[in-house]
Protein backbone atom coordinates (compact mmCIF):
# COMPACT_ATOMS: atom_id res chain seq x y z
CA UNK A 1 -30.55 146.47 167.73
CA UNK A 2 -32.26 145.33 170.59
CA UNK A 3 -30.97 141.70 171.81
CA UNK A 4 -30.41 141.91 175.63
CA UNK A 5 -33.14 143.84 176.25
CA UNK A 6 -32.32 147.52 178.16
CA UNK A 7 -29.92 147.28 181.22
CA UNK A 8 -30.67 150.98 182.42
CA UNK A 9 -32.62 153.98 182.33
CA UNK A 10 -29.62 155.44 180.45
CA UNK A 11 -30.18 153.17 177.74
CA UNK A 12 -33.55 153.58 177.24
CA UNK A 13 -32.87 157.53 177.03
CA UNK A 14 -29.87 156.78 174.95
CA UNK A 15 -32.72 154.63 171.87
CA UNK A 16 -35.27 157.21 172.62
CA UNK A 17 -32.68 160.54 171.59
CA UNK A 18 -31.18 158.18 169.04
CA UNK A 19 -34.92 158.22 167.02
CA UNK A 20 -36.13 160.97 168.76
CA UNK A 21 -36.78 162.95 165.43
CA UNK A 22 -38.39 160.06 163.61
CA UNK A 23 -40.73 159.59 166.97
CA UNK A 24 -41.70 163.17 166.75
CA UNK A 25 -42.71 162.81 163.40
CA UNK A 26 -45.23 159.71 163.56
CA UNK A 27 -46.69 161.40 166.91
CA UNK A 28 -47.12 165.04 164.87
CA UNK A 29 -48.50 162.82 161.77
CA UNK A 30 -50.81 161.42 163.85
CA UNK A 31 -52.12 164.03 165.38
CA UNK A 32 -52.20 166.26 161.94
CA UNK A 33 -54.16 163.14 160.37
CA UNK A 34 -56.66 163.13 163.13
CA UNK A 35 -57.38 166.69 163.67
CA UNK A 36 -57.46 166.71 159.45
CA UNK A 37 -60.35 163.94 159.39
CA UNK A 38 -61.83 165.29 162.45
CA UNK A 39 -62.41 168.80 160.27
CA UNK A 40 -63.11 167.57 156.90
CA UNK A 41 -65.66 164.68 158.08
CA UNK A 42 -69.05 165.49 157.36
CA UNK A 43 -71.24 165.93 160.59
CA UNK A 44 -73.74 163.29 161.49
CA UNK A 45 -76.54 164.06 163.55
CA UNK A 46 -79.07 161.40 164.97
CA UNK A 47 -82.87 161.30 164.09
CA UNK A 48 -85.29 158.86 166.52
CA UNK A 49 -88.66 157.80 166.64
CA UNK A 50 -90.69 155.11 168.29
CA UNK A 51 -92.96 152.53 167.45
CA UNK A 52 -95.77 150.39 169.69
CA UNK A 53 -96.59 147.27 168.53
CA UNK A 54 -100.46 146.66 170.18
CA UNK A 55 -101.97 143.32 170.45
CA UNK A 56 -105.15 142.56 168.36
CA UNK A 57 -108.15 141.02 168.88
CA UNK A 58 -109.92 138.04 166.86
CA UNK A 59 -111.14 140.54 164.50
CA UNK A 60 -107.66 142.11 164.01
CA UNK A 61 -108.62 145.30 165.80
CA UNK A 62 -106.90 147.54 167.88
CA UNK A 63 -107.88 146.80 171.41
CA UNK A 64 -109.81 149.21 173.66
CA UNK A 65 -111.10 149.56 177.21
CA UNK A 66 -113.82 146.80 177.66
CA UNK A 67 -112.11 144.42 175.25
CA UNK A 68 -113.02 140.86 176.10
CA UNK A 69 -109.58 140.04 177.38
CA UNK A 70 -110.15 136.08 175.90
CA UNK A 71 -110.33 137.33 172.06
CA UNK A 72 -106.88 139.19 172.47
CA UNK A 73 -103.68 137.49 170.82
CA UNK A 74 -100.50 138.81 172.56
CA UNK A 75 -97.23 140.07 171.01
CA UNK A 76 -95.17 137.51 170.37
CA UNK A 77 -91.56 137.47 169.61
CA UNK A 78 -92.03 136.84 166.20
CA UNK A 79 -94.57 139.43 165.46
CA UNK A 80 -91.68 142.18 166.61
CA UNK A 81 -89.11 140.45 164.12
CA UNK A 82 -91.89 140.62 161.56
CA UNK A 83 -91.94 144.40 161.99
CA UNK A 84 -88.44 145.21 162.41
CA UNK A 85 -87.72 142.51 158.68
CA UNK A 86 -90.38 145.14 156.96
CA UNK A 87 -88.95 148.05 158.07
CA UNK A 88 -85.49 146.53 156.65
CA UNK A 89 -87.05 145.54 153.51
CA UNK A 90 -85.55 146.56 150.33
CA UNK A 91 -89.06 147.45 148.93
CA UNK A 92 -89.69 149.99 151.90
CA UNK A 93 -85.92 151.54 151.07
CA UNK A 94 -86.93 152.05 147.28
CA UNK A 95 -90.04 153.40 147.80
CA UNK A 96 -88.50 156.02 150.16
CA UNK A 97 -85.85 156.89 148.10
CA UNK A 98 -88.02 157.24 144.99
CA UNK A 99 -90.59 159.52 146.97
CA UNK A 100 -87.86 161.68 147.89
CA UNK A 101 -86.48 161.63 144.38
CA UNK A 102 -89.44 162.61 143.43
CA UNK A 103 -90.39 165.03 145.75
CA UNK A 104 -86.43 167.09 145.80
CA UNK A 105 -85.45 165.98 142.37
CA UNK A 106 -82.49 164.16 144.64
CA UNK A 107 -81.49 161.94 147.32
CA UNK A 108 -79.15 162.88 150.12
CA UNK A 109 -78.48 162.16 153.84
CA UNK A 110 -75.22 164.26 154.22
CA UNK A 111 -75.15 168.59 154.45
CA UNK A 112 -75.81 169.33 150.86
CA UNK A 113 -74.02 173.03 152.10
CA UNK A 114 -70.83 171.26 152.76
CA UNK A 115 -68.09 171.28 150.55
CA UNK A 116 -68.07 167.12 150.17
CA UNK A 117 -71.79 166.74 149.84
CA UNK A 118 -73.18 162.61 149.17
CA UNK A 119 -76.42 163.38 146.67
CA UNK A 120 -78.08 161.27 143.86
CA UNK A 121 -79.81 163.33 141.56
CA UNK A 122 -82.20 162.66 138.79
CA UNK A 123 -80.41 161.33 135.88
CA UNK A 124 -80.73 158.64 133.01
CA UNK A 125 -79.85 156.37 134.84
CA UNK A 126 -81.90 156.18 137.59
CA UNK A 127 -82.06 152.70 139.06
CA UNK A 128 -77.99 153.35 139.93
CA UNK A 129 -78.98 155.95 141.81
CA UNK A 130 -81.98 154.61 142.96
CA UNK A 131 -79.88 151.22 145.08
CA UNK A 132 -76.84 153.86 145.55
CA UNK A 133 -79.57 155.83 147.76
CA UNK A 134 -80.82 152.54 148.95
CA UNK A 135 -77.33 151.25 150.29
CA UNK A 136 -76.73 154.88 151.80
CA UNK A 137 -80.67 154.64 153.83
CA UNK A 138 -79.84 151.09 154.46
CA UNK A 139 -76.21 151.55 156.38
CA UNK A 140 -77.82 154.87 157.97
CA UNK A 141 -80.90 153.41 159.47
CA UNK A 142 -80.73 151.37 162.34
CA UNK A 143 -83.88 149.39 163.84
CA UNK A 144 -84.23 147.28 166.98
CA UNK A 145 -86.88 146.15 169.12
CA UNK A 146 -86.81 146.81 173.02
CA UNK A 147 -86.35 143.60 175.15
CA UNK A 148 -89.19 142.51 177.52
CA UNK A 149 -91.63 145.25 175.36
CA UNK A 150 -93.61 146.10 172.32
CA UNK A 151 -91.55 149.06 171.16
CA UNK A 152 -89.43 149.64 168.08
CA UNK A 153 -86.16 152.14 167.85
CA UNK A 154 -85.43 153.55 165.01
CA UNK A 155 -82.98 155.74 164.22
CA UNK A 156 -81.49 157.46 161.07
CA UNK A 157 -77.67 159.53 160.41
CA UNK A 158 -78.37 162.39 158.36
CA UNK A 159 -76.00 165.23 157.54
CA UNK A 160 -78.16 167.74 159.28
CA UNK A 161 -81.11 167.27 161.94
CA UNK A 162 -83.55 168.74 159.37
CA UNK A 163 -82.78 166.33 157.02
CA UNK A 164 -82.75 163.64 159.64
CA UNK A 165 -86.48 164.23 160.45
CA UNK A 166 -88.19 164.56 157.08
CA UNK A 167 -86.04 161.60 155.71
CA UNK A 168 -87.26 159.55 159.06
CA UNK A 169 -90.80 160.47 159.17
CA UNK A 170 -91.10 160.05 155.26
CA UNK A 171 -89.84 156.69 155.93
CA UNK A 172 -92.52 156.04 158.34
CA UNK A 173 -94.96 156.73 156.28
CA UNK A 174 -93.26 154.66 153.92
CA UNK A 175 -93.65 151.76 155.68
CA UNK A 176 -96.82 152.37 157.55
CA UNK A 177 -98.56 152.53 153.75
CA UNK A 178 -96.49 149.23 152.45
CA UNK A 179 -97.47 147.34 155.44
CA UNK A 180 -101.18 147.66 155.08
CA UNK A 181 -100.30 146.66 151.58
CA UNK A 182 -98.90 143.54 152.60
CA UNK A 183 -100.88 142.71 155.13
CA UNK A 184 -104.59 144.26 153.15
CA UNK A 185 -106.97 142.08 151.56
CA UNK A 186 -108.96 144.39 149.70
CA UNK A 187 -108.45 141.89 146.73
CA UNK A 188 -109.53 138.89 149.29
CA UNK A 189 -112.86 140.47 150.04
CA UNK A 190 -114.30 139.97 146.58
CA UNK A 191 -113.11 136.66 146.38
CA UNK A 192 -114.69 135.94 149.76
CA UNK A 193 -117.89 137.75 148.99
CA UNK A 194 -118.23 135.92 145.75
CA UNK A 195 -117.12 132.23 147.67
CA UNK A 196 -119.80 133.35 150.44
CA UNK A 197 -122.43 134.37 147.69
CA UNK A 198 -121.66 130.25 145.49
CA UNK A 199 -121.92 128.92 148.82
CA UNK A 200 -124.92 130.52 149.67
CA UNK A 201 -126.52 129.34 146.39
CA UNK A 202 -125.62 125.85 146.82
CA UNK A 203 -127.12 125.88 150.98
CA UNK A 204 -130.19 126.57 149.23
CA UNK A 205 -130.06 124.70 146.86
CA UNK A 206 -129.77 122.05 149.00
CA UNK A 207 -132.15 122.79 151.60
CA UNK A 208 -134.78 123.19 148.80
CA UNK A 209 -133.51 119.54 147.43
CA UNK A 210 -133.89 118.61 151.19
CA UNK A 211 -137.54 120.06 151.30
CA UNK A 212 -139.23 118.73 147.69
CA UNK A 213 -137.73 115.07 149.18
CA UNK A 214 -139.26 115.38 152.57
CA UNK A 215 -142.06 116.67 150.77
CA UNK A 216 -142.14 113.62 147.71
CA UNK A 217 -142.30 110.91 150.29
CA UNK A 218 -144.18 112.44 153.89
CA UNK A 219 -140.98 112.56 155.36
CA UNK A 220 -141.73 114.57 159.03
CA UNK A 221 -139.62 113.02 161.32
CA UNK A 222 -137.14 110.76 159.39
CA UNK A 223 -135.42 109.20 162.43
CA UNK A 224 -138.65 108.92 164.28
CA UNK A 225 -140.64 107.22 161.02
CA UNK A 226 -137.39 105.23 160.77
CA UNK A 227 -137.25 104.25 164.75
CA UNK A 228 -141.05 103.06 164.20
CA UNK A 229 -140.71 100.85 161.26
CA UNK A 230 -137.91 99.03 162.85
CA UNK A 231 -140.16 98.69 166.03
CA UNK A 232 -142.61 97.07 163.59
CA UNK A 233 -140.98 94.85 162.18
CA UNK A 234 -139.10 93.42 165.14
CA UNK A 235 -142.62 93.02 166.90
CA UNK A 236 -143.88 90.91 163.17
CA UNK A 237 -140.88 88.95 163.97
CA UNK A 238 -141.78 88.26 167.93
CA UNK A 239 -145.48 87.20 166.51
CA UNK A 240 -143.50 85.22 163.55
CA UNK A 241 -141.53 83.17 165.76
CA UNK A 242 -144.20 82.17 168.32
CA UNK A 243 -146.51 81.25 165.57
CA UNK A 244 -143.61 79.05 164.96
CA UNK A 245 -143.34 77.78 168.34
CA UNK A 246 -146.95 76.93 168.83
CA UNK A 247 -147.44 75.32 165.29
CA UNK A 248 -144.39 72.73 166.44
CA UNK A 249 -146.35 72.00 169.50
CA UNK A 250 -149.23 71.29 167.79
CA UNK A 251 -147.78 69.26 165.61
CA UNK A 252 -146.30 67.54 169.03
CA UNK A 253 -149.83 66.81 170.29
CA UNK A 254 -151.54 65.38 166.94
CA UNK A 255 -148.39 63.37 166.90
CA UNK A 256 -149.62 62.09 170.45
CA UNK A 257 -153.45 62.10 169.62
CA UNK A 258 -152.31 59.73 166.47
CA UNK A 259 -150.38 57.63 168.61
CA UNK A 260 -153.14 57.71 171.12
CA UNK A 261 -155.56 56.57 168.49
CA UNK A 262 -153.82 53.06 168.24
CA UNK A 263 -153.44 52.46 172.38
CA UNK A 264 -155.38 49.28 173.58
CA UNK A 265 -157.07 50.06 176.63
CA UNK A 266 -154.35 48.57 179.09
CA UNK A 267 -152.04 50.84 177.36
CA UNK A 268 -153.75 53.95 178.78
CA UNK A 269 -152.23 56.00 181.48
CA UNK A 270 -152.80 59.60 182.55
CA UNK A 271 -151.09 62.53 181.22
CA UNK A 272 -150.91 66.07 182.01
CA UNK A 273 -149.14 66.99 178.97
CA UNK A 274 -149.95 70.68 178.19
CA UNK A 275 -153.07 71.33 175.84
CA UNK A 276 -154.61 68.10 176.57
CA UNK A 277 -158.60 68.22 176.87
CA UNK A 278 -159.80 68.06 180.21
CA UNK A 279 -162.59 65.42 179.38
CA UNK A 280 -159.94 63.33 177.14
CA UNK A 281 -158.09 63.19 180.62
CA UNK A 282 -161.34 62.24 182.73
CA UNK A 283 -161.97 59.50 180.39
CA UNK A 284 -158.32 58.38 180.77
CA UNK A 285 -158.41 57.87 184.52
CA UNK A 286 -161.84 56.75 184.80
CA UNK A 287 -160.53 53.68 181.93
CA UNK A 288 -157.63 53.36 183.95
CA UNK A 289 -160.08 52.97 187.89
CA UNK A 290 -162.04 50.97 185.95
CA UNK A 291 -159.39 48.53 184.82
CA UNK A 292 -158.37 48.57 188.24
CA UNK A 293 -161.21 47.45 189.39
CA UNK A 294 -161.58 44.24 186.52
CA UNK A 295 -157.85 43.09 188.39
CA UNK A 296 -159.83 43.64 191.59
CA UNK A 297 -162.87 41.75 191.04
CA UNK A 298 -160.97 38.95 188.22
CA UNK A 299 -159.54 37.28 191.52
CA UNK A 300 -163.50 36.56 193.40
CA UNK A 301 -165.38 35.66 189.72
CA UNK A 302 -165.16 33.69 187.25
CA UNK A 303 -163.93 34.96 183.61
CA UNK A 304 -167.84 34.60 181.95
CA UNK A 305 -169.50 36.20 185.35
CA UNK A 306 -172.11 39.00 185.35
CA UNK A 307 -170.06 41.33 187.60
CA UNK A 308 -167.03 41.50 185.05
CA UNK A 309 -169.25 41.81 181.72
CA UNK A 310 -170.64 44.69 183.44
CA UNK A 311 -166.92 45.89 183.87
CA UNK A 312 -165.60 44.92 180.72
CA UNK A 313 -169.13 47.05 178.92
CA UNK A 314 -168.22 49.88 181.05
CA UNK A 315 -164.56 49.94 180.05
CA UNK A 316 -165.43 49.39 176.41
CA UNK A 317 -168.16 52.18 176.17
CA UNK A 318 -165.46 54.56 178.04
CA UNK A 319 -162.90 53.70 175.66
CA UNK A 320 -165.09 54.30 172.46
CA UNK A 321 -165.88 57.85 174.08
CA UNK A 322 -162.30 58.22 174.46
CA UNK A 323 -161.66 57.25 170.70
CA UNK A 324 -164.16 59.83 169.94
CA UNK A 325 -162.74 62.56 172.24
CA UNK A 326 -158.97 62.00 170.55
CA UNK A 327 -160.51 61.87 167.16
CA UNK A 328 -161.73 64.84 167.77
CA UNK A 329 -158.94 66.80 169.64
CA UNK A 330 -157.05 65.16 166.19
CA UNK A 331 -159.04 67.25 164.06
CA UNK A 332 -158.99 70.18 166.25
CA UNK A 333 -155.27 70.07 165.90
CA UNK A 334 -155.13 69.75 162.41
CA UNK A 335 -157.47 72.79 162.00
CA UNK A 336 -155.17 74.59 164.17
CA UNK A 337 -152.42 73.63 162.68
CA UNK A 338 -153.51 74.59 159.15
CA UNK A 339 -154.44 78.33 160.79
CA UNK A 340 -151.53 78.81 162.29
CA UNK A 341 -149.69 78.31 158.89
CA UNK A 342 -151.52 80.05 157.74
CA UNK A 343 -151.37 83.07 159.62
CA UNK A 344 -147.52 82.28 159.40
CA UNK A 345 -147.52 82.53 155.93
CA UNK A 346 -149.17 85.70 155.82
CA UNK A 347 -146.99 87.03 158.60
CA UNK A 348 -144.03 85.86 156.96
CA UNK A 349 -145.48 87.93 153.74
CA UNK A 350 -145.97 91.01 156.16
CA UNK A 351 -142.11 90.84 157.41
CA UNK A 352 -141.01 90.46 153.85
CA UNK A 353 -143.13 93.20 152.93
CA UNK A 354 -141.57 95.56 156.06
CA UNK A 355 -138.22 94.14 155.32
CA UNK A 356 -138.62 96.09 152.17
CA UNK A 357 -140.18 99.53 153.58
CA UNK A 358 -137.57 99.11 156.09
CA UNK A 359 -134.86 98.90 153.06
CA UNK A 360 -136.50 101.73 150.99
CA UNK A 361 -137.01 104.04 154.28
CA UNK A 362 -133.06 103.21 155.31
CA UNK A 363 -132.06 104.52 151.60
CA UNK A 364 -134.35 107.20 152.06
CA UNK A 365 -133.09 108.06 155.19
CA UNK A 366 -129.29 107.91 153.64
CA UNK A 367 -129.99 110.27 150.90
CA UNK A 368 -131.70 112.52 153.04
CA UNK A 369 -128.64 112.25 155.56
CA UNK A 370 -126.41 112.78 152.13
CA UNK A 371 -128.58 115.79 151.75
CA UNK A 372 -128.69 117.16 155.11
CA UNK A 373 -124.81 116.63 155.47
CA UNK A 374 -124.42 118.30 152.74
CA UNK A 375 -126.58 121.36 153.34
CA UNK A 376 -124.43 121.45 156.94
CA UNK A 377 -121.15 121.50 155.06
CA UNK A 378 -122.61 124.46 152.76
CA UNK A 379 -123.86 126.62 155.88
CA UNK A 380 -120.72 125.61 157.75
CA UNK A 381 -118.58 126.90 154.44
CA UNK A 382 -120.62 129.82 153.74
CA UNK A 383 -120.84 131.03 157.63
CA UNK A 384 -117.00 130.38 157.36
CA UNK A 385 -116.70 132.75 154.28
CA UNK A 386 -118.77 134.90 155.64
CA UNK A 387 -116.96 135.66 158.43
CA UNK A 388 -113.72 135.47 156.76
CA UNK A 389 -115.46 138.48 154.20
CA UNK A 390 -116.53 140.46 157.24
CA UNK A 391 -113.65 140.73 158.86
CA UNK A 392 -111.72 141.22 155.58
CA UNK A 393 -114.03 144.11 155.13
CA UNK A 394 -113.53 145.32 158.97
CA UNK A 395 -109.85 144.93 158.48
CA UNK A 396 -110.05 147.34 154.98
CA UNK A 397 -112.48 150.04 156.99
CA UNK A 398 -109.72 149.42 160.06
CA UNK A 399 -106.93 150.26 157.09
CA UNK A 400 -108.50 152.74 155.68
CA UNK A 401 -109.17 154.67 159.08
CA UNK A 402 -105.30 154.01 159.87
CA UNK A 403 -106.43 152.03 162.53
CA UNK A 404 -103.90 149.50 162.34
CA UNK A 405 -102.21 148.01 165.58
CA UNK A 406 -98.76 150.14 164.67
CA UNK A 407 -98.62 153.13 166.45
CA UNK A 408 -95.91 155.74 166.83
CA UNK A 409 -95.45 156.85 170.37
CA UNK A 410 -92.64 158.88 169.52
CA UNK A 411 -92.47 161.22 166.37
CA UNK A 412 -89.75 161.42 164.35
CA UNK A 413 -86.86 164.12 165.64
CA UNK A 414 -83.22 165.41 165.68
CA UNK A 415 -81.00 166.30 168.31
CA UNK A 416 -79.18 169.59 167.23
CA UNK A 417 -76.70 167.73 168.93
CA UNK A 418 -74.28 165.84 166.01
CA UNK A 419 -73.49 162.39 166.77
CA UNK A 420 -70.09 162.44 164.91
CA UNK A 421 -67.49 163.44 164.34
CA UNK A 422 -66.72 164.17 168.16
CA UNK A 423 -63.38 166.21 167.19
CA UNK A 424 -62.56 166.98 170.83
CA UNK A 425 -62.53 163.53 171.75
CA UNK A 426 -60.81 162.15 168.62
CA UNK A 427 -57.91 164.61 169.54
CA UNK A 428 -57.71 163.26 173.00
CA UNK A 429 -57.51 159.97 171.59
CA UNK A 430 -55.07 161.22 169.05
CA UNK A 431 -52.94 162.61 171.55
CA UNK A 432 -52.95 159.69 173.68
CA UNK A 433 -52.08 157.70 170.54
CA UNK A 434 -49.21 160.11 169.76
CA UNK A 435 -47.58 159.82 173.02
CA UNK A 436 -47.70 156.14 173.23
CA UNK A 437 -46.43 156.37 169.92
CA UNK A 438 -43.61 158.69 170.06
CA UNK A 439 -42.60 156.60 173.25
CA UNK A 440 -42.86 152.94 171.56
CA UNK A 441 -41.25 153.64 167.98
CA UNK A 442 -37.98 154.51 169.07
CA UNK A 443 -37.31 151.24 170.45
CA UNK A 444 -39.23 149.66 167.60
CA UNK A 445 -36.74 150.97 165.23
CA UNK A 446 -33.90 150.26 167.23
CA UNK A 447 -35.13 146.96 167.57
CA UNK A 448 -35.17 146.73 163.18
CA UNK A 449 -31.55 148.87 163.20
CA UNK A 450 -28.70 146.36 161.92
CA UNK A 451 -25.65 148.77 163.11
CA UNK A 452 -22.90 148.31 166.32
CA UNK A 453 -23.29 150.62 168.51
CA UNK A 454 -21.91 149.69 172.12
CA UNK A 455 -19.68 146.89 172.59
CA UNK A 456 -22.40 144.45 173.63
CA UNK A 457 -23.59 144.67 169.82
CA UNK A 458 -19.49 143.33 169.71
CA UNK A 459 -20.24 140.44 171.52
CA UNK A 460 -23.56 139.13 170.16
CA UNK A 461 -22.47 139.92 166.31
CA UNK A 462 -19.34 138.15 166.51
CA UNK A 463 -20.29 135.58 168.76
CA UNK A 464 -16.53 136.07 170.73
CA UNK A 465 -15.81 137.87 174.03
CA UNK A 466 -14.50 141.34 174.61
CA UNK A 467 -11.02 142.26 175.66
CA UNK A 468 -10.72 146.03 176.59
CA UNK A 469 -12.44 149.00 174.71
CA UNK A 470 -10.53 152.35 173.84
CA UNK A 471 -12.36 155.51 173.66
CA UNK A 472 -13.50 157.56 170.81
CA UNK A 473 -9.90 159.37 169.27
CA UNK A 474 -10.58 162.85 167.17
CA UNK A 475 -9.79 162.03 163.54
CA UNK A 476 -5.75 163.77 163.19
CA UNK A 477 -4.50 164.60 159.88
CA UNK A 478 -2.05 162.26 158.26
CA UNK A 479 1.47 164.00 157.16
CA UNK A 480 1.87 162.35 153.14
CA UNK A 481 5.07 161.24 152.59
CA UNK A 482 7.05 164.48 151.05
CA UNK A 483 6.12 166.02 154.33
CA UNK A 484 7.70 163.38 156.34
CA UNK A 485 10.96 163.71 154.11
CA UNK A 486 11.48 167.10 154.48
CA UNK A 487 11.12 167.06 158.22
CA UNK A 488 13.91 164.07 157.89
CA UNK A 489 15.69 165.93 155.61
């Protein structure tokens, strides 16, 4: 038991030669187990190829010298996990396995010449066999992509480099074919043609709708016909409302003429109202001059003389021509005010009337819009399916041609160089395992052993100090008592 620890050198030689045989043992175990699985494990050698992952263009093709850098799309992170996820696709596995199957009648990745040989042949039941080969490809294969690059490792443990290499470049193929699978749309490009060829049919369709309208109602220039018509009527409007402003001032002056009619003659003054006749205004100041001059001459003659009769005829014969004038400036006014009605009325009619055209051509000009929008959003669609078709179709000839932006840059090979088992280094390791071994256990199981064996066992079992210690006596035979007597005796 180890409960002080070890006071010398001579102790620890002392534990060691103590368990020295059981050390020797787990060392010699140890190395016998090693150099056993280091003989019997199957050899593993290492197939690798290479993959380049190429940036495409708009068109999904594979760029070339001259490519219009602006139409390239870059790798991306994610397209590189894409690959490496369809590589490591369960579907890829199976079909590989089955193709070999198929083409050996078996599936194996370890020597089939060695004595403990890992094969699935063709049996009844064949999907066991088919995910046990699956697991095996699946923990053999091994696929990164490089940081800071396009490329893809892979690489693939096979019992023999031979093997390796056919396994890893059927694989390959494998996934090259299952990847245009995924990615083809063969089955899109009759959909698209047949969406591009409805679409087509309903553009002209439309367009001819378009035409027989344009057509039905000499429709050239809808927003120019339209522009024109509201140009009319606006300028029907302008005449409208100063038909309406100069029938109110008419109506202002017959008002005045009226009024005019029942003026006495000291009433008068002179106007310059707008309109006004120019002899109607004469007449006014000569009435008023005259009147000016019956004040004048009132003062030096009597009320019956000759000087004011002569006046007074003068003033009434102007004033009758005046009545005259105003009566008939009063029925000029009337007659112009009946015209201008109407001509209002008739423009009025007119605006109505463009009002209308103006209604019918805006509906007109809708529905043709309806139509026209709608022809856009069937050449917009169809152009869009169109395109969509062609580059489906470029993108099946690009398939077809193995033109697809996946290339290998390195083929698949094997190193005749196995990867494991690397015996010589396993029975370094083994060694160096045995030695630490052989030196560690010993103390180990002295460390586990419950028996005294120097006195300071003594002292820590029984918890009391220690007097003296007498050495080891050889075992002497004990006389039995008839002995003893005769020697008394």
């Amino acid at each position: 038991m180890l409960h002080a620890g070890i006071a010398t050198a001579r102790d620890a030689v002392r534990i060691w030669f103590t368990w020295r045989r059981q050390a020797l043992i787990c060392a010699g175990a140890i190395i016998v187990g090693v150099g056993i699985r280091a003989i019997t494990e199957p050899p593993r050698y290492a197939g690798t190829a290479r993959l380049v992952l190429l940036p495409r263009t708009g068109e999904g093709m594979v760029i070339t010298s001259g490519t219009d850098e602006k139409r390239v799309a870059p790798v991306t992170i994610e397209d590189l996990n894409t690959e490496v996820g369809i590589m490591r696709s369960t579907d890829v596995l199976r079909e590989t396995v089955i193709s070999l199957i198929q083409e050996s009648g078996e599936f194996s990745l370890a020597d089939r010449h060695r004595w403990l040989p890992v094969a699935y042949a063709a049996s009844a039941d064949s999907a066991q066999i088919v995910e046990k080969g699956v697991a095996e490809l699946s923990e053999a294969l091994s696929v990164t992509n490089r940081p800071l690059s396009n490329l893809i490792d892979i690489t693939l443990m096979a019992g023999n480099p031979g093997r390796a290499e056919h396994v890893l470049t059927r694989f390959l193929d494998t996934f090259i074919h299952h990847r245009n699978r995924t990615f083809s749309i063969e089955q899109g490009v009759s959909f698209l043609s047949a969406q591009a060829d409805t679409l087509l049919n309903r553009l002209e369709d439309a367009e001819k709708q378009l035409s027989e309208y344009r057509e039905k109602y000499g429709i050239v220039d809808i927003e120019l016909q339209n522009r024109e018509k509201l140009n009319e009527l606006s300028s029907l409007e302008e005449q409208l409302k100063d038909i309406e402003y100069r029938i109110e001032d008419t109506r202002v002056r017959k008002q005045y003429f009226e009024a005019a009619v029942e003026q006495k003659q000291d009433d008068i003054i002179v106007t310059n109202r707008p309109g006004m006749p120019p002899l109607l205004v004469e007449l006014d100041k000569a009435i008023i001059g005259l009147l000016m001059k019956r004040n004048a001459v009132s003062s030096g003659y009597t009320e019956g003389s000759r000087e004011l009769a002569i006046i007074q005829r003068q003033i009434d014969k102007a004033y009758e021509q005046r009545i005259a004038e105003i009566g008939r400036a009063l029925e000029s006014e009337r007659l112009e005010i009946v015209a201008l009605e109407a001509r209002r009325t008739s423009l009025q009619e007119r605006v109505k009337t463009r009002k209308r055209e103006v209604l019918e051509f805006n509906r007109k000009w809708q529905e043709i819009n309806d139509l026209r929008r709608r022809a856009e959003l069937h050449q917009k669609n169809y152009l869009l399916y169109a395109s969509k078709r062609e580059d489906a179709r470029i993108f099946s000839e690009k398939t077809t041609r193995n033109l697809t932006n996946v290339r290998i840059v390195q083929s698949p090979s094997a190193s005749t160089m196995r990867v494991s088992p690397r015996r010589t280094l396993m029975m370094f390791i083994a060694l160096a395992v045995a030695v630490v071994g052989a030196l560690a256990l010993p103390f180990a199981f002295e460390a586990f052993d419950p028996r005294i064996k120097n006195p300071s066992d003594v002292v820590h079992v029984l918890g009391v100090p220690l007097l003296c210690t007498l050495d080891e006596m050889p075992a002497s035979p004990i006389p039995s008592d008839k002995g003893a007597r005769k020697v008394l005796s």
